[in-house]
N, C-alpha and C. Protein backbone atom coordinates (compact mmCIF):
# COMPACT_ATOMS: atom_id res chain seq x y z
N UNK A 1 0.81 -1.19 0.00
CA UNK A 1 0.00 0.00 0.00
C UNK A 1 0.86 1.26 0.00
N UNK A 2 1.92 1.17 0.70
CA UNK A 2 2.86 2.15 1.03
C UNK A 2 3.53 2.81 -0.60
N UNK A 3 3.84 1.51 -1.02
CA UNK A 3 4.90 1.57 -2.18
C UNK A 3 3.52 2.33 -3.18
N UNK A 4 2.26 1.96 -3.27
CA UNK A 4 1.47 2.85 -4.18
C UNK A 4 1.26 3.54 -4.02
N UNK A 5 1.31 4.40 -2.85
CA UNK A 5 0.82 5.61 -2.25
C UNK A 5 2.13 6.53 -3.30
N UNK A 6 3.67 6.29 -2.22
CA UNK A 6 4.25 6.51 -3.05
C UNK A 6 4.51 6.84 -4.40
N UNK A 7 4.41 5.62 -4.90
CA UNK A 7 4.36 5.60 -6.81
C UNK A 7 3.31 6.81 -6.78
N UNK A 8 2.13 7.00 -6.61
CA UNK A 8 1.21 7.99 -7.24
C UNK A 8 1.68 9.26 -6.63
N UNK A 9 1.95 9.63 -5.63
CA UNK A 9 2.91 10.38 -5.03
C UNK A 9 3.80 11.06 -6.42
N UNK A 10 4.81 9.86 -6.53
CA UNK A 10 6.07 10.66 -7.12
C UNK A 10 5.19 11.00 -8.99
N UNK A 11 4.41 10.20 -9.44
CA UNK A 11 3.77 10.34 -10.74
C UNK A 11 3.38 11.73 -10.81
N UNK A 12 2.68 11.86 -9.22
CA UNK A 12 1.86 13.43 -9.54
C UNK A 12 2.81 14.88 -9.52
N UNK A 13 4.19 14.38 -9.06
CA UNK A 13 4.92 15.59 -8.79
C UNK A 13 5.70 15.66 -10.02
N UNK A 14 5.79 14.68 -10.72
CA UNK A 14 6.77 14.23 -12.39
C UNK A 14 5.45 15.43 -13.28
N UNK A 15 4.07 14.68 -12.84
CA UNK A 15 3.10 15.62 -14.29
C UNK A 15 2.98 16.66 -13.79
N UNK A 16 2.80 16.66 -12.67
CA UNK A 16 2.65 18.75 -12.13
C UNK A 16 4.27 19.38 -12.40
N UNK A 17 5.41 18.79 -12.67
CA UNK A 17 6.34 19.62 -13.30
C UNK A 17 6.85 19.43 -14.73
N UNK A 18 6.08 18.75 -15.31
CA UNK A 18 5.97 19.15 -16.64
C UNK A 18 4.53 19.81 -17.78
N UNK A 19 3.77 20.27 -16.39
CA UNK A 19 2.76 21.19 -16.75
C UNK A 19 3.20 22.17 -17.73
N UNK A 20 3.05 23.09 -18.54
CA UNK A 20 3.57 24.32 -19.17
C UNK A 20 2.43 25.32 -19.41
N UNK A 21 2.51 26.40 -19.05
CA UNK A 21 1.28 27.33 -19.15
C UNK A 21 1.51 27.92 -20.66
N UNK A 22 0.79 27.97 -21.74
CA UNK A 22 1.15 28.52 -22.94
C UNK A 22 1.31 30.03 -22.77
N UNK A 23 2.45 30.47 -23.92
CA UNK A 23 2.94 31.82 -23.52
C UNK A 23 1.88 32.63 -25.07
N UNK A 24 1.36 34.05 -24.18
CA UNK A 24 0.20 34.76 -24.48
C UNK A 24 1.34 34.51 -26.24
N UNK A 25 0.80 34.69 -27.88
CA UNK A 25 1.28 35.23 -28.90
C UNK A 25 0.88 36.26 -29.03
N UNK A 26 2.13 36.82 -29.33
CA UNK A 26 2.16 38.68 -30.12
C UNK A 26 1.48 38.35 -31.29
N UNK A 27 0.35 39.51 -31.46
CA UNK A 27 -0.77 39.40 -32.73
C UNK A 27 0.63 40.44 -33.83
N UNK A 28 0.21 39.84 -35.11
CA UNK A 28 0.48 40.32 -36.40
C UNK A 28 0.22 41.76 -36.51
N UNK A 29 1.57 42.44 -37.38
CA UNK A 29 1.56 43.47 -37.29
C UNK A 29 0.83 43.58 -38.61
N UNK A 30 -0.04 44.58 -38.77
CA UNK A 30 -0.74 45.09 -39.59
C UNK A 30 -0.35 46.37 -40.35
N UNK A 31 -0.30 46.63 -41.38
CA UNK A 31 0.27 47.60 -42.30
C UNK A 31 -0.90 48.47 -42.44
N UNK A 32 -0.25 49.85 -42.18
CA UNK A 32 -1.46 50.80 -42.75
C UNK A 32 -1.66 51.52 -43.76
N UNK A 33 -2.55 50.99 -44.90
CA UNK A 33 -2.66 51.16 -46.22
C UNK A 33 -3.90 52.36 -46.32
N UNK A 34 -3.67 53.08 -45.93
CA UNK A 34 -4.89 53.65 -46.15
C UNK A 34 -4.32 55.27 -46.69
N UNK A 35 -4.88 56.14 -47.84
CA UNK A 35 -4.39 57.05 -48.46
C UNK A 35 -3.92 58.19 -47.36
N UNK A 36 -2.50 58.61 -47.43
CA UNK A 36 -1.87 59.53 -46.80
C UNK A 36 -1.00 58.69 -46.01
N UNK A 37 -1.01 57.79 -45.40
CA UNK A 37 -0.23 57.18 -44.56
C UNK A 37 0.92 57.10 -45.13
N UNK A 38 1.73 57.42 -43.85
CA UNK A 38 3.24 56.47 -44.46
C UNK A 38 3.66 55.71 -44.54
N UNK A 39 4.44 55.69 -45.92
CA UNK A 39 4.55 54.67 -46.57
C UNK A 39 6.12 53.83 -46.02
N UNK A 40 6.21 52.84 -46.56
CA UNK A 40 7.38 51.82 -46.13
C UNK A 40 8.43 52.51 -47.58
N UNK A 41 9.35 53.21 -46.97
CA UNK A 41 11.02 53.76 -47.82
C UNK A 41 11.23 52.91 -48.75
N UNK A 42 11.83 52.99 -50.11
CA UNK A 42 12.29 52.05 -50.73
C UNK A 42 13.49 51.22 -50.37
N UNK A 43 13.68 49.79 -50.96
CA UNK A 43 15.09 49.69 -49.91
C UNK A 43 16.33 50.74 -50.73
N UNK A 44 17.54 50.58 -50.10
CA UNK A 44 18.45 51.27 -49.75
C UNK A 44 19.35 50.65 -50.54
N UNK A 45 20.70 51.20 -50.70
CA UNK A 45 21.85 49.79 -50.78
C UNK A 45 22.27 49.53 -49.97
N UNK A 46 22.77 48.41 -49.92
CA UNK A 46 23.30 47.21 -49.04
C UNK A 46 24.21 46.72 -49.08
N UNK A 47 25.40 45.66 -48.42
CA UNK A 47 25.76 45.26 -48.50
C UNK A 47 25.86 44.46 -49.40
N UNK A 48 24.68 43.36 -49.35
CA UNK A 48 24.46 42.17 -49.77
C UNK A 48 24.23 42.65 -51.36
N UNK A 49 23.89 43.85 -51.41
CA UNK A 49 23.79 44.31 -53.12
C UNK A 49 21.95 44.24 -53.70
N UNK A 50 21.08 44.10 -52.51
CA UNK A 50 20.10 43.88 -52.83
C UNK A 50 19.12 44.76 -53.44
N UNK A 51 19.82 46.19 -52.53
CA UNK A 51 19.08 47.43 -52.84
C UNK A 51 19.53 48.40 -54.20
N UNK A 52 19.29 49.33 -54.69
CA UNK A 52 19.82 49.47 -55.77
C UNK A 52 19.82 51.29 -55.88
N UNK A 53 20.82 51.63 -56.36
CA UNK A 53 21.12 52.86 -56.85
C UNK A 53 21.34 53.55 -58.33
N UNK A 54 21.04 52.70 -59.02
CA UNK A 54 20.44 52.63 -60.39
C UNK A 54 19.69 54.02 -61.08
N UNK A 55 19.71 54.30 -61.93
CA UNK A 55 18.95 55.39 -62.41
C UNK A 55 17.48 55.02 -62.13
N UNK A 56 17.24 53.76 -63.22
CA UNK A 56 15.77 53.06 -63.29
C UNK A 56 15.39 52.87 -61.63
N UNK A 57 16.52 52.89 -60.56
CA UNK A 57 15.64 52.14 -59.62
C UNK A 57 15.25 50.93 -59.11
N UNK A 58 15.73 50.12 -60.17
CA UNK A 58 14.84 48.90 -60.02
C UNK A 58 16.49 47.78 -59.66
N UNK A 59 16.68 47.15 -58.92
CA UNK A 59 18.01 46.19 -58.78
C UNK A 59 18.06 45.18 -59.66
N UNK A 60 16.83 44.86 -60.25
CA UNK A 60 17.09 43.70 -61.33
C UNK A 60 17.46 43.92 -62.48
N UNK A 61 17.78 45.17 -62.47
CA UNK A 61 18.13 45.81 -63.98
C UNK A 61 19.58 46.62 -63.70
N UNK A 62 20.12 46.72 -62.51
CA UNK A 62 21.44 47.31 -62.21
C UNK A 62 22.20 46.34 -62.44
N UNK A 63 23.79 46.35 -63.01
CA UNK A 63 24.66 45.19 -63.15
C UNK A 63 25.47 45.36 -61.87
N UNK A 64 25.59 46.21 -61.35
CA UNK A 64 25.97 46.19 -60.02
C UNK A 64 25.58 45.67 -58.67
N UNK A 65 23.93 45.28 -59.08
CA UNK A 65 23.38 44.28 -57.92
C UNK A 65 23.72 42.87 -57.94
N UNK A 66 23.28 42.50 -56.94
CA UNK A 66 23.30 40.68 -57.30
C UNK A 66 22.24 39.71 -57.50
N UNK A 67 21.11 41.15 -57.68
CA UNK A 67 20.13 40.87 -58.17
C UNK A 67 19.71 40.41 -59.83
N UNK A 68 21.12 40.98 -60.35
CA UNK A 68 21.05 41.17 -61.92
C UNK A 68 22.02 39.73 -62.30
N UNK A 69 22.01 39.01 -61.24
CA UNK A 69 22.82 37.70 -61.34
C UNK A 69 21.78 36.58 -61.49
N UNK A 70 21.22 36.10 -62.58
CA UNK A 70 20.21 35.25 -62.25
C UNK A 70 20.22 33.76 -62.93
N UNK A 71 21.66 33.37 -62.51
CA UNK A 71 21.77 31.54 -63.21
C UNK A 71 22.81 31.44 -62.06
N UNK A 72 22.21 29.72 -61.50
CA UNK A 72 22.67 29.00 -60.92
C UNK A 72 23.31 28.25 -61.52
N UNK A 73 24.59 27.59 -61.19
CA UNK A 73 25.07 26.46 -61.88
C UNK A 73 25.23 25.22 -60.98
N UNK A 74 24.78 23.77 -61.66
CA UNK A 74 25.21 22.60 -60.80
C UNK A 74 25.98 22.09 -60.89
N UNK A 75 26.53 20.72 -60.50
CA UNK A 75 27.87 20.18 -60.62
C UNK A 75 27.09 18.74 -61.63
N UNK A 76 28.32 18.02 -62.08
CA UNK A 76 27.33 16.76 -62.94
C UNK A 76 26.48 15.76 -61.97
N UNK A 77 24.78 15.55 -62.62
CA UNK A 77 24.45 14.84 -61.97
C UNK A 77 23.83 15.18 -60.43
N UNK A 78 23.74 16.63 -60.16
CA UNK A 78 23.54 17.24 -59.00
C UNK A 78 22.39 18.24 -59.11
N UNK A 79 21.50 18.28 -58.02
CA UNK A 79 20.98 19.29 -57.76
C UNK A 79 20.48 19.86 -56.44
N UNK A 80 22.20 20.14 -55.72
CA UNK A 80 22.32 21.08 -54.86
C UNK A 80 22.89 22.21 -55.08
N UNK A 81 22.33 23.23 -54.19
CA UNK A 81 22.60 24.71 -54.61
C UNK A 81 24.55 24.70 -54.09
N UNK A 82 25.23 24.68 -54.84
CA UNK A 82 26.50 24.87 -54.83
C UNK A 82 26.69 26.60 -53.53
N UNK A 83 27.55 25.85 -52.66
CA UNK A 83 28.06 27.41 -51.54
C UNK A 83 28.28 28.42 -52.75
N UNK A 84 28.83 28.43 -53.39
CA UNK A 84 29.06 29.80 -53.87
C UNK A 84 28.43 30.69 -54.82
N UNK A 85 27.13 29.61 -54.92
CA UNK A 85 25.60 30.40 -55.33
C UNK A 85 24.56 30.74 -54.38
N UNK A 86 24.86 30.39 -53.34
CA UNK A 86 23.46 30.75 -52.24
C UNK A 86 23.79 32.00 -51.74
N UNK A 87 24.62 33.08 -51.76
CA UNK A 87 23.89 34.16 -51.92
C UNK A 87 23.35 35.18 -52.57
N UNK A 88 23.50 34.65 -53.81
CA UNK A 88 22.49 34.87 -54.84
C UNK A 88 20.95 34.42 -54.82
N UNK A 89 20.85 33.80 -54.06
CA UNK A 89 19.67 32.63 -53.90
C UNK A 89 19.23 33.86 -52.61
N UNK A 90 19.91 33.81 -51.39
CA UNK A 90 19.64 34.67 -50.60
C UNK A 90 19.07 35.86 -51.10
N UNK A 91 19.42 36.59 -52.06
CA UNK A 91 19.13 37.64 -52.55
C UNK A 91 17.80 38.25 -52.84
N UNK A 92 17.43 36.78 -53.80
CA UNK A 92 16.54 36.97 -54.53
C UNK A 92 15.35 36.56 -53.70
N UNK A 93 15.72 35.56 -52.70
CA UNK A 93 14.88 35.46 -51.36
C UNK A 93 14.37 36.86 -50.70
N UNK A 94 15.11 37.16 -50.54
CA UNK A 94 15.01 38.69 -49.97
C UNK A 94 13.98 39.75 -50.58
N UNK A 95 14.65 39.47 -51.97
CA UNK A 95 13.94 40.24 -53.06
C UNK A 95 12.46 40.11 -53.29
N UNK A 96 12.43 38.69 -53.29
CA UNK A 96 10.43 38.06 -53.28
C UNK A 96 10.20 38.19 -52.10
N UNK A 97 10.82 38.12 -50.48
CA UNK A 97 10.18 38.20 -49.74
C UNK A 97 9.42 39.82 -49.50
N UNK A 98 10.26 40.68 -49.99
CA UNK A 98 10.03 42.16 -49.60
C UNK A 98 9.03 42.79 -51.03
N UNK A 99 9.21 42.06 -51.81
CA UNK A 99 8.29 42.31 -52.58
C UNK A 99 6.91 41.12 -53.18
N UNK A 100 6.17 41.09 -52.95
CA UNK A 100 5.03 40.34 -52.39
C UNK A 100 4.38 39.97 -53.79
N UNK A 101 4.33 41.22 -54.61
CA UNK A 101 3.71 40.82 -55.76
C UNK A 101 4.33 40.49 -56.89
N UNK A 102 6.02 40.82 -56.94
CA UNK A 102 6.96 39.61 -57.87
C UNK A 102 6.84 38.43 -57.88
N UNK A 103 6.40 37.69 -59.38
CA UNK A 103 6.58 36.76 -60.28
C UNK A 103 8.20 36.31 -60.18
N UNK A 104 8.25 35.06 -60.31
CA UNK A 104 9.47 34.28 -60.66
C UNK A 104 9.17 33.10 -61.55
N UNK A 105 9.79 32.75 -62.41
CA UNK A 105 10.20 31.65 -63.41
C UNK A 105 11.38 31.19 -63.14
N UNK A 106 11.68 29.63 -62.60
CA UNK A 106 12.73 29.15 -62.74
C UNK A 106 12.93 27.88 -63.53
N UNK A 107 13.81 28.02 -64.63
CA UNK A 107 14.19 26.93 -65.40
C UNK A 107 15.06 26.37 -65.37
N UNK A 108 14.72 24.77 -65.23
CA UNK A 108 16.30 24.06 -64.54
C UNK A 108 16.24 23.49 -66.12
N UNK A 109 17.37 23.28 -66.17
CA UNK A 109 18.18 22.80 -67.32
C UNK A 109 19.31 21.55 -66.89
N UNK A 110 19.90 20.84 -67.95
CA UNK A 110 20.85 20.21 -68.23
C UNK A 110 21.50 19.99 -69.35
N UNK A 111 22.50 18.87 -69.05
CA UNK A 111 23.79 18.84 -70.14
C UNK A 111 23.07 18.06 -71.17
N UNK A 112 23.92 17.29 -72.17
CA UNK A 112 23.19 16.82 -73.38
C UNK A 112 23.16 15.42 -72.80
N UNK A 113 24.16 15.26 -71.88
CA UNK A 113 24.49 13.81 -71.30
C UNK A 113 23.42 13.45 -70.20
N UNK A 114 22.97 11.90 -70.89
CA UNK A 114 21.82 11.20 -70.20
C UNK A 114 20.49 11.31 -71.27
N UNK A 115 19.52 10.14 -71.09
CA UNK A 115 18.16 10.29 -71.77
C UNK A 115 17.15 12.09 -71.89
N UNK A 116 16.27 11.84 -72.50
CA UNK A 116 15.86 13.15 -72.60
C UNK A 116 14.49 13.38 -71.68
N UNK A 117 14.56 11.79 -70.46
CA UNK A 117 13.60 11.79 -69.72
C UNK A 117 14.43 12.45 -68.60
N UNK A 118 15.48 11.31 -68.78
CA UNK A 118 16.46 11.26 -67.68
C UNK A 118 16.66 13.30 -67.16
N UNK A 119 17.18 13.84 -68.37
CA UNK A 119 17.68 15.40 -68.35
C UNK A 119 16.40 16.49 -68.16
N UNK A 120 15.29 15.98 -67.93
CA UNK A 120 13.94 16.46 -67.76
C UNK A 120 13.65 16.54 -66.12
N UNK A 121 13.62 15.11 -65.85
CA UNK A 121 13.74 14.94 -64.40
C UNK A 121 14.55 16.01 -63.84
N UNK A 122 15.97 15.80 -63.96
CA UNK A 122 17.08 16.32 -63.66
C UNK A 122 16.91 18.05 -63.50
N UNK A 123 16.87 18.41 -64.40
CA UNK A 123 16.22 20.25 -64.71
C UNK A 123 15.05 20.29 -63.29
N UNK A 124 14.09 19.38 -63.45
CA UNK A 124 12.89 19.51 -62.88
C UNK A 124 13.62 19.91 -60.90
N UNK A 125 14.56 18.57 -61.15
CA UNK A 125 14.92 18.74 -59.55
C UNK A 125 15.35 20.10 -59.33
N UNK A 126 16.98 20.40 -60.34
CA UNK A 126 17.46 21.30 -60.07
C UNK A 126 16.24 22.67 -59.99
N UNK A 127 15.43 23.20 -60.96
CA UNK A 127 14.51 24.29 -60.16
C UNK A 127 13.57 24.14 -59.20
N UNK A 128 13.14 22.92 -58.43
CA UNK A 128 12.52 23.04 -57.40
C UNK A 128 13.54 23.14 -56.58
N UNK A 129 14.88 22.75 -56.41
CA UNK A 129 15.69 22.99 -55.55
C UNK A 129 15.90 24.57 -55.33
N UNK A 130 16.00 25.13 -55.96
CA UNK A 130 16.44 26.65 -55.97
C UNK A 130 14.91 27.16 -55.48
N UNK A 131 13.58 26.49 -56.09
CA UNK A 131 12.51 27.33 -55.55
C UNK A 131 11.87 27.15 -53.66
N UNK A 132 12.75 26.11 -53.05
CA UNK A 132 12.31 25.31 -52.04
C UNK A 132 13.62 26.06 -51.27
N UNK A 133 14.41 26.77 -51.38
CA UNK A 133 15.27 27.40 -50.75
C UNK A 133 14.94 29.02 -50.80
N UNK A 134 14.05 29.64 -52.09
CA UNK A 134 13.73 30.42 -52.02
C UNK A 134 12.16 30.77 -51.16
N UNK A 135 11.58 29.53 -51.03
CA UNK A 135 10.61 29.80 -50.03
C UNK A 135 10.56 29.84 -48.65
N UNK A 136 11.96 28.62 -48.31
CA UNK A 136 12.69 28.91 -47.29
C UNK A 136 13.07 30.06 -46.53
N UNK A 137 13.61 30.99 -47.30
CA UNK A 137 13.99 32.30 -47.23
C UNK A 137 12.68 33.63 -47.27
N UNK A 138 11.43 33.24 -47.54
CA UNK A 138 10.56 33.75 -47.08
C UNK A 138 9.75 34.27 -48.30
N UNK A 139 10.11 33.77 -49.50
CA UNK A 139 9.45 33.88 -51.09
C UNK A 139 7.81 33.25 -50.55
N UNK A 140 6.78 33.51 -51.22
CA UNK A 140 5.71 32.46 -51.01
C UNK A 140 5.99 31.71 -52.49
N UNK A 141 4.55 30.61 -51.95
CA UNK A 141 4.61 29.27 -53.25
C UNK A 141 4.16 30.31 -54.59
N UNK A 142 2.86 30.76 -54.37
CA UNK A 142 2.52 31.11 -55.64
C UNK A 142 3.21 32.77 -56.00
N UNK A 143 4.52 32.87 -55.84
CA UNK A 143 5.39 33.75 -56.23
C UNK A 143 6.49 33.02 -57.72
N UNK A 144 6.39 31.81 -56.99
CA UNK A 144 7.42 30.92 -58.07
C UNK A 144 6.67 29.78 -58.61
N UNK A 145 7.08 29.72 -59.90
CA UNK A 145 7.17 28.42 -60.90
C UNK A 145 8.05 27.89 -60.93
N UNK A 146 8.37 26.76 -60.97
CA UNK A 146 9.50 25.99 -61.33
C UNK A 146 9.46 24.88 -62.78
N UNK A 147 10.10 25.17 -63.95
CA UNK A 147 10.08 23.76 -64.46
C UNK A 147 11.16 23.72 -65.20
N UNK A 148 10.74 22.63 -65.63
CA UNK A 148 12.18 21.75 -66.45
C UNK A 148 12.33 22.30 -67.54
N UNK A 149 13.28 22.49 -68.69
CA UNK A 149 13.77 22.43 -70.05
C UNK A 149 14.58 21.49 -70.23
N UNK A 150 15.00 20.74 -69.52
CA UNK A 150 16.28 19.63 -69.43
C UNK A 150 17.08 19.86 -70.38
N UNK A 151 17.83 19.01 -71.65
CA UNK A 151 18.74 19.90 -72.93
C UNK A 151 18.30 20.28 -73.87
N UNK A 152 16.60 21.02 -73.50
CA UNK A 152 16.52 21.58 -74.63
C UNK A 152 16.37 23.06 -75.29
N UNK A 153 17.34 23.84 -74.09
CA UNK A 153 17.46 25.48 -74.17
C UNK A 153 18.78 25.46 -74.18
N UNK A 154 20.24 24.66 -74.72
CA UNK A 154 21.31 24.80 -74.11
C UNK A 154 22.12 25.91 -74.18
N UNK A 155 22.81 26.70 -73.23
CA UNK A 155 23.69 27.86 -73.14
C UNK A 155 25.02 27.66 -74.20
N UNK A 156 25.48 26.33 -74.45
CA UNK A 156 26.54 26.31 -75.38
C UNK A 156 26.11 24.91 -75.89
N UNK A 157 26.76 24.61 -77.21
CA UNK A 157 26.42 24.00 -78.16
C UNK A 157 27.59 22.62 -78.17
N UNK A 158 28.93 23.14 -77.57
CA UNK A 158 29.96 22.21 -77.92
C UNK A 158 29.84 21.10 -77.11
N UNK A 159 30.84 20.29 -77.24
CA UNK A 159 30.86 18.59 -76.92
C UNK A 159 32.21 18.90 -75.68
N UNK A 160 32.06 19.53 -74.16
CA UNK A 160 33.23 19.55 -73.61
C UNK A 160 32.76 20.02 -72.29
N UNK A 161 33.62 20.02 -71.42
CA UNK A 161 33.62 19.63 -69.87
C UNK A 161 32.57 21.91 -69.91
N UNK A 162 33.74 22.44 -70.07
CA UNK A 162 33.23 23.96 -69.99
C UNK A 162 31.74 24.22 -70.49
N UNK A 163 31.78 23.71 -71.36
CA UNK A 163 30.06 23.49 -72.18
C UNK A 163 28.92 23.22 -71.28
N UNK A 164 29.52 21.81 -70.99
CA UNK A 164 28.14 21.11 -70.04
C UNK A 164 28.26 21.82 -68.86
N UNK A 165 29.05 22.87 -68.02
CA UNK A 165 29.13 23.44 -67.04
C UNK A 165 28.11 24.61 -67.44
N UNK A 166 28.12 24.85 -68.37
CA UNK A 166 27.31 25.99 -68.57
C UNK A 166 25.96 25.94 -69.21
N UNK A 167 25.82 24.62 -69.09
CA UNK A 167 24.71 23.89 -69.35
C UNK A 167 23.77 23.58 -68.36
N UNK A 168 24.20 23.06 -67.42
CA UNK A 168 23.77 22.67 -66.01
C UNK A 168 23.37 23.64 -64.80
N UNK A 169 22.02 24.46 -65.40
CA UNK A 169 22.37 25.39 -64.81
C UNK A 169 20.37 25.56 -64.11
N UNK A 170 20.35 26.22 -63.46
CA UNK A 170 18.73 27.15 -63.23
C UNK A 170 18.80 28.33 -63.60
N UNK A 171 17.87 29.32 -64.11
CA UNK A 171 17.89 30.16 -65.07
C UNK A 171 16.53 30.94 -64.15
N UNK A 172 16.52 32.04 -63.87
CA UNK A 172 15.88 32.53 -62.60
C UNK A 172 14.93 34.13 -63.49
N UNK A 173 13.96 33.90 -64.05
CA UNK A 173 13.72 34.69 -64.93
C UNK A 173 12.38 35.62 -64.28
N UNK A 174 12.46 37.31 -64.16
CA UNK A 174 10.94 37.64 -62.94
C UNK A 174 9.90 37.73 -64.41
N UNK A 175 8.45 37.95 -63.60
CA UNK A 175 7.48 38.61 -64.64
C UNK A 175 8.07 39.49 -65.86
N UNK A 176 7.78 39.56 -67.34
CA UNK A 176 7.70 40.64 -67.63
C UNK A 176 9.63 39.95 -68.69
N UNK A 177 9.59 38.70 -68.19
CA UNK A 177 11.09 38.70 -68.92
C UNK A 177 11.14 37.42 -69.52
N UNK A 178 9.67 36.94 -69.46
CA UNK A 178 9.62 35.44 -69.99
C UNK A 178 8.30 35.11 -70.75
């Protein structure tokens, strides 16, 4: 009797300290759109090259942004975003996240090497990869498309290692350019 008293004893002091009281959530900040209000600044430049100082204004049209950088390249047979393209990827994350009503087109591509199912697939991965990192980063879904061309848009024509590098690529195209 002792030993159950106990046992229920120590059970009730185990669930009464892993009780948790839920913590109140901060409600959503709400934007005020209403005529005269102030408005949200355009961005700025940046570091990261996102913002733009451009005549037009616009960073996707400055060659000085890294916004105006818009092909990924893969390695053979791959479709991970290579380190020394993700902050380009970052960028453009940035770019769809802060702008809400930009369109994106991404076309994954490949080399001539492999079937023409096989290089379909392949394309297909490589731009959902780039679009699943850009939603990551705070893009929404219906901001981006993703699809395949596999080898049949190729950047170079020849039979060689440099070729198919520049073959193997995602091709990151906004509204208005496709």
């Amino acid at each position: 009797m002792k030993k159950t008293l106990l046992a229920v004893a120590t059970l009730s002091i185990v669930l009464a300290g892993c009780q948790s009281t839920p913590e109140a959530e901060k409600p959503a900040g709400v934007e005020d759109r209403t005529p005269g209000a102030a408005s949200k600044p355009a961005p700025s430049p940046t570091t990261s090259g996102v913002g733009s100082s451009s005549p037009s204004g616009n960073p996707l049209k400055d060659p000085s942004s890294i916004l105006s950088k818009r092909t990924i390249y893969f390695d053979y047979d791959r479709d991970d975003i290579k380190v020394e393209f993700v902050p380009i990827v970052e960028a453009h994350g940035k770019y769809l996240r802060e702008n809400r009503g930009a369109k994106l087109l991404i076309q994954g591509n490949a080399d001539e090497r492999g079937s023409r199912e096989y290089n379909l697939a392949l394309g297909q991965r490589r731009s959902d990869a780039i679009k699943r990192r850009l939603v990551v980063l705070g893009a929404t879904e219906v901001q981006i498309e993703s699809v395949s061309l596999g080898e049949e848009k190729p950047a170079c024509v020849e039979h060689d290692e440099n070729c198919w590098y520049k073959n193997r690529r995602g091709d990151m195209l906004y509204g208005g350019e496709y």
